[in-house]
N, C-alpha and C. Protein backbone atom coordinates (compact mmCIF):
# COMPACT_ATOMS: atom_id res chain seq x y z
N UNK A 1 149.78 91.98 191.10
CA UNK A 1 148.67 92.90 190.92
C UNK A 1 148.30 93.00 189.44
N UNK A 2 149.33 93.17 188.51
CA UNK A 2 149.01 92.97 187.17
C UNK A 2 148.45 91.65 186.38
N UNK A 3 148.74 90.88 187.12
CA UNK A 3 148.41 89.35 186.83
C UNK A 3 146.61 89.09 186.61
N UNK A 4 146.51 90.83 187.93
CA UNK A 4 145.19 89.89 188.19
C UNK A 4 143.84 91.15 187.58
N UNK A 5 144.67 92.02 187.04
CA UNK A 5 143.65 93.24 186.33
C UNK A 5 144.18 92.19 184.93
N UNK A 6 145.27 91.53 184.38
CA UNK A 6 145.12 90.86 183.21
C UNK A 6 143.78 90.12 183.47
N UNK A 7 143.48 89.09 184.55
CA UNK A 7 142.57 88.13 184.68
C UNK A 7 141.42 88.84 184.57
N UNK A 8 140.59 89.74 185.24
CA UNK A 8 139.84 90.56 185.20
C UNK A 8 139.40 90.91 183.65
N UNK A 9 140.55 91.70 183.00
CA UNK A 9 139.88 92.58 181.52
C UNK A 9 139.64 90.87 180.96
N UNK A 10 140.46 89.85 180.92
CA UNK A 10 140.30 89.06 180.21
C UNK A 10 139.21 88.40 179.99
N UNK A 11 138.61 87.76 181.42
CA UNK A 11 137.72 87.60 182.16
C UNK A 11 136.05 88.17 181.70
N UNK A 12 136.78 89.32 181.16
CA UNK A 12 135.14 90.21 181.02
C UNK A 12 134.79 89.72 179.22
N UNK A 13 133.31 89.76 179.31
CA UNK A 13 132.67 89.24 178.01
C UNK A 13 132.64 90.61 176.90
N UNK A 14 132.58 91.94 177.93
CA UNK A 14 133.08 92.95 177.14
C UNK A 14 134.48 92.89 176.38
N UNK A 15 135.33 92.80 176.77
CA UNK A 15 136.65 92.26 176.21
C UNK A 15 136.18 91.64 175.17
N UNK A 16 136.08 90.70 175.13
CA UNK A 16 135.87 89.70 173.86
C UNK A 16 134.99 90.05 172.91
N UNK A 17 133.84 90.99 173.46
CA UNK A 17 133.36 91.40 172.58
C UNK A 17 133.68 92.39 171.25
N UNK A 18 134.78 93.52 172.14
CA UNK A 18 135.70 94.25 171.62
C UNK A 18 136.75 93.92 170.94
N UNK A 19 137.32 92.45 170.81
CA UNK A 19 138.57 92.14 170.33
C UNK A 19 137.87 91.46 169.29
N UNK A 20 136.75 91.10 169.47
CA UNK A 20 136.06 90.11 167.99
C UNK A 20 135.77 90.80 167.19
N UNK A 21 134.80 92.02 167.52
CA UNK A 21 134.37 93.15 166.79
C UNK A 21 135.17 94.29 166.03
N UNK A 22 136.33 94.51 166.64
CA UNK A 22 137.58 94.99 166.18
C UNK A 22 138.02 94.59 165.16
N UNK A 23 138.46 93.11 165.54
CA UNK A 23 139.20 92.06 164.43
C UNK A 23 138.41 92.09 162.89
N UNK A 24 137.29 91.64 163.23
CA UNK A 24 135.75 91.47 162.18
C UNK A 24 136.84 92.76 161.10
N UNK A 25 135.65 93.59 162.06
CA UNK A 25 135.59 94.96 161.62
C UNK A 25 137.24 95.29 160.65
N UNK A 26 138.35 95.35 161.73
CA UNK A 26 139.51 95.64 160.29
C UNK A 26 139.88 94.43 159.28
N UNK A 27 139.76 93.72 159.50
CA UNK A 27 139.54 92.81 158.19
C UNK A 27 138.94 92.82 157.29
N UNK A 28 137.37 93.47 157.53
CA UNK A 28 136.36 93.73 156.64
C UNK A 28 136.98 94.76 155.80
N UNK A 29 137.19 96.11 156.25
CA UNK A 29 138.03 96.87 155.88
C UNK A 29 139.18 96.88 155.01
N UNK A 30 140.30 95.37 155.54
CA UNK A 30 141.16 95.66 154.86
C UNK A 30 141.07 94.75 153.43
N UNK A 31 140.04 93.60 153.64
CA UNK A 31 139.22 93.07 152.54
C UNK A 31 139.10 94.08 151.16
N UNK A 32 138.05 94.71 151.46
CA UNK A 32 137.72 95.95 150.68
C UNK A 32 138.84 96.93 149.90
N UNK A 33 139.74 97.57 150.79
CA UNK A 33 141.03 97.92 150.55
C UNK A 33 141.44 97.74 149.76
N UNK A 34 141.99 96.08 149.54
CA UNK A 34 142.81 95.30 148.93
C UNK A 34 142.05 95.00 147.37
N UNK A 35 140.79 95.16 147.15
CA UNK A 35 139.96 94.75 146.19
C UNK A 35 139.90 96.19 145.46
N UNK A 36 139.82 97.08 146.33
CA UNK A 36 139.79 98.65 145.31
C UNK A 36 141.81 98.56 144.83
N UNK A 37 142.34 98.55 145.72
CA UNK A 37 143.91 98.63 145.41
C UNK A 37 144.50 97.43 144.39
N UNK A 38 144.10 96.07 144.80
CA UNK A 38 144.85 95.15 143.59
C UNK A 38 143.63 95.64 142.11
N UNK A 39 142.48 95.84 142.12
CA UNK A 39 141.40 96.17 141.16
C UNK A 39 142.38 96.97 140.02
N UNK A 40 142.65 98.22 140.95
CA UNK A 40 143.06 99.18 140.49
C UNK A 40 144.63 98.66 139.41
N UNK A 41 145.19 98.34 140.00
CA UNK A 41 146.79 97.49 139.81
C UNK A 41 146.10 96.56 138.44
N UNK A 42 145.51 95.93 138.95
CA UNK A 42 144.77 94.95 137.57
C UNK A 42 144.44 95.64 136.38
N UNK A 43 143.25 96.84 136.22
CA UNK A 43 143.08 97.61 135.52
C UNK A 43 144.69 98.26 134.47
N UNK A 44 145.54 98.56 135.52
CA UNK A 44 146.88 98.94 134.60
C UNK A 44 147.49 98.14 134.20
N UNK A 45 147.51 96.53 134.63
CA UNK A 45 148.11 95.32 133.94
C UNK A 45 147.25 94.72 132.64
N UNK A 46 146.12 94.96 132.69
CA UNK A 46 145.20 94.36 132.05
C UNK A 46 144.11 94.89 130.77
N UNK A 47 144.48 96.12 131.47
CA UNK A 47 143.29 97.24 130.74
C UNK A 47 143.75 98.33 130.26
N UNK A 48 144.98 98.73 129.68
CA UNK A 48 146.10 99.90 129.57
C UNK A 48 144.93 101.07 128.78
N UNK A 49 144.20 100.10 127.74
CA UNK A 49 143.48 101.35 126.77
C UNK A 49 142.17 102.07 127.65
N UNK A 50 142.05 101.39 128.47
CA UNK A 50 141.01 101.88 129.26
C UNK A 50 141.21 102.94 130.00
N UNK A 51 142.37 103.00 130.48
CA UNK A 51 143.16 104.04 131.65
C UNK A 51 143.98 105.07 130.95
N UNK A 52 144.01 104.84 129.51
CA UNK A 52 144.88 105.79 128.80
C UNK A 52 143.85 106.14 127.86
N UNK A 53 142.78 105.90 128.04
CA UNK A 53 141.37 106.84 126.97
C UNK A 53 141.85 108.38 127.36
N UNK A 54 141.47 109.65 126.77
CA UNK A 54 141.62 111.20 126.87
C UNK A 54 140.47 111.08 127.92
N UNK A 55 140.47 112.15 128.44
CA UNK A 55 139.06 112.68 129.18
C UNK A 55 139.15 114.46 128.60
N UNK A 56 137.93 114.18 127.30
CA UNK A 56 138.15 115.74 127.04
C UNK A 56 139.15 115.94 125.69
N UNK A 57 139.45 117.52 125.83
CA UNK A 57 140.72 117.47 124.46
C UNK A 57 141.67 117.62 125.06
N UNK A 58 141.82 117.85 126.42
CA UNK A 58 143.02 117.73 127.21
C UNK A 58 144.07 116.77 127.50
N UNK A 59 144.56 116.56 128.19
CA UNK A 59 145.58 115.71 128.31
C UNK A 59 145.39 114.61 129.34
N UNK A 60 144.64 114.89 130.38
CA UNK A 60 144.04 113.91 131.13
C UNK A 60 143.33 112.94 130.64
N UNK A 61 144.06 111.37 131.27
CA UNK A 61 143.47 110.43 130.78
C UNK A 61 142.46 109.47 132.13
N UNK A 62 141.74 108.99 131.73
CA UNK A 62 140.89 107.91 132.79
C UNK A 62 142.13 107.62 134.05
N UNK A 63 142.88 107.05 134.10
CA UNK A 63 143.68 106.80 134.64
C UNK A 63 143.97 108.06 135.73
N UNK A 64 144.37 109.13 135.42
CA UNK A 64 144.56 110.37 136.31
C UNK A 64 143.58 109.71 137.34
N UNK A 65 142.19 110.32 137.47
CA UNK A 65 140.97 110.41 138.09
C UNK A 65 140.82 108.88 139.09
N UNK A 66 141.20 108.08 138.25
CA UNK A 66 141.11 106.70 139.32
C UNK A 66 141.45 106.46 139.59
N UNK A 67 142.93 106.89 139.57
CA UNK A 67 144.53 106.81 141.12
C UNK A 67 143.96 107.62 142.16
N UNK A 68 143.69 108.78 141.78
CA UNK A 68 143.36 109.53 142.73
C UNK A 68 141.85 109.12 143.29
N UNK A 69 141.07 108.67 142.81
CA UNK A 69 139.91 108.20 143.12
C UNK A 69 140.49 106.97 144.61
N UNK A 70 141.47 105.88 143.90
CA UNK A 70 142.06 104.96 145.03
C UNK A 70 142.62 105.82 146.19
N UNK A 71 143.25 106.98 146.08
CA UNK A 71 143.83 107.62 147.16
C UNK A 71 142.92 107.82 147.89
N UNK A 72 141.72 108.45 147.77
CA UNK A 72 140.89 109.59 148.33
C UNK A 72 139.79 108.00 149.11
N UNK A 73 139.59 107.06 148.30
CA UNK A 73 139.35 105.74 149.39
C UNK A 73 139.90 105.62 150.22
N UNK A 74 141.36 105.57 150.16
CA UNK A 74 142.17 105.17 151.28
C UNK A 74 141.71 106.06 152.60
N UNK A 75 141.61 107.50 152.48
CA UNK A 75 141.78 108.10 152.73
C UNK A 75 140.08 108.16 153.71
N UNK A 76 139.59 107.83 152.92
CA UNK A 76 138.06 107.54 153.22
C UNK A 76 137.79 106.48 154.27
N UNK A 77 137.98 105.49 153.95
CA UNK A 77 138.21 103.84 154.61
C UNK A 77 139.03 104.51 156.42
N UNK A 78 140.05 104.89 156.05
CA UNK A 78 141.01 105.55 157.70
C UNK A 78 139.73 105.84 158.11
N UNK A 79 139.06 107.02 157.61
CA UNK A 79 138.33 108.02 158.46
C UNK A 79 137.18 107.28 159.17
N UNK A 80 136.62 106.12 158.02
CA UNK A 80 135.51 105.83 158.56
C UNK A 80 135.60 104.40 160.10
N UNK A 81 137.21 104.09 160.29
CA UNK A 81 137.67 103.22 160.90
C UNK A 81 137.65 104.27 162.07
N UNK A 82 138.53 105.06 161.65
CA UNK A 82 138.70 105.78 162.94
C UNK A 82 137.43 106.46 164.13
N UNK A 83 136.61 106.73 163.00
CA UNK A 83 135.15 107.26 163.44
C UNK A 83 134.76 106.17 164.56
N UNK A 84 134.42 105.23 163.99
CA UNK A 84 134.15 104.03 164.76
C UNK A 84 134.95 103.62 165.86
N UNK A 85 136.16 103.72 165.46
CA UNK A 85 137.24 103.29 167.16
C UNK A 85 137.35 104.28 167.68
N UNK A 86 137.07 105.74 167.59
CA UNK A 86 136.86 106.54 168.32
C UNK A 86 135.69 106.64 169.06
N UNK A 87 134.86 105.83 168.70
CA UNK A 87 133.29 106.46 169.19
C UNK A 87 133.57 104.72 169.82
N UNK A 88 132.47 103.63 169.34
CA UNK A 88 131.97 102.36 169.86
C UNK A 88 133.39 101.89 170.79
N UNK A 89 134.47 102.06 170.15
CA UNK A 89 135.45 101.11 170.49
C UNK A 89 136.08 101.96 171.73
N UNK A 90 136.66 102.80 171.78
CA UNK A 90 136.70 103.60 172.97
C UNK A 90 136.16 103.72 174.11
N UNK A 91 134.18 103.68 173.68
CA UNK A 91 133.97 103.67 175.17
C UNK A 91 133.80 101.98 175.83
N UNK A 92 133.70 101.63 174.70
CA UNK A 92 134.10 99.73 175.36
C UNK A 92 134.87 99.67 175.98
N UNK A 93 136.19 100.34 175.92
CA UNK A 93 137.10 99.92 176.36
C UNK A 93 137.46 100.93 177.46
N UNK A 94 136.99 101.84 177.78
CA UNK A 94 136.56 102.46 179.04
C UNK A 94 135.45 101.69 179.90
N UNK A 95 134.54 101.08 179.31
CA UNK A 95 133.63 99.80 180.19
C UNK A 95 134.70 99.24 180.94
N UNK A 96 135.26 98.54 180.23
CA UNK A 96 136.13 97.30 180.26
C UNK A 96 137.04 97.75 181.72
N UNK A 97 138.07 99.25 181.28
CA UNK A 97 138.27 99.88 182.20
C UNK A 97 137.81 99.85 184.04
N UNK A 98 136.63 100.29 183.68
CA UNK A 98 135.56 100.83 184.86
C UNK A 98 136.03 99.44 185.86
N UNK A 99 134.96 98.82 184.73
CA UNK A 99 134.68 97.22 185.25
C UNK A 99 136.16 96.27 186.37
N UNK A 100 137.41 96.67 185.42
CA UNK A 100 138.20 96.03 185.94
C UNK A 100 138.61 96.55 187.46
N UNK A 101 138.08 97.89 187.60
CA UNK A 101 138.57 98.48 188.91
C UNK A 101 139.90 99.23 188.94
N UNK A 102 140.36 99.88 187.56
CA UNK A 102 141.65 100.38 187.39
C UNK A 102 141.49 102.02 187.65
C-alpha cells in the first residue's frame, strides 16, 4: 500500500514541482547567506581598520553594528523562508496530499 501512495506523490508533476522549487529556492538563500557571512569574516581578515573605526566619541566601533547587522539577516533570511514554506509550499503539498488519495 505504501509502495503505491510512494508511486502516486512521485508520479505527480506537483511533486516535482515542489521539490525543484524548494531546492532552487534554499540554495538561493543559502547562496546569499554565505556571501553576507564569509563577506563579513573577510571584512575582519582583511579590513581590521575599517571595523575598528569609533562610531561617535564612544566606544563603539563599525564592527559592533555589522555583527549584529549579520545576525539580524540571519534572522531575516529564516523568516522570509519560512513565510514562504508556510504559505506556497504547504499548500502544495496538501495538493499533492489530496491528489494522492491519503
Amino acid at each position: 500500500m505504501e509502495d503505491d501512495l510512494v508511486k502516486k506523490i512521485t508520479a505527480n508533476p506537483k511533486y516535482h514541482k515542489l521539490v525543484g522549487t524548494r531546492t532552487s529556492y534554499g540554495w538561493m538563500l543559502t547562496l546569499i547567506m554565505l556571501i553576507v557571512y564569509y563577506g563579513y569574516i573577510a571584512l575582519i581578515a582583511f579590513d581590521k581598520e575599517f571595523l575598528s573605526a569609533r562610531l561617535g566619541a564612544g566606544v563603539m566601533t563599525v564592527g559592533i553594528p555589522v555583527g549584529l547587522g549579520v545576525i539580524f539577516f540571519t534572522i531575516i533570511i529564516t523568516g522570509i523562508y519560512v513565510r514562504r514554506a508556510n504559505s506556497e509550499f504547504d499548500a502544495l503539498t496538501q495538493e499533492i496530499v489530496k491528489e494522492s488519495g491519503k
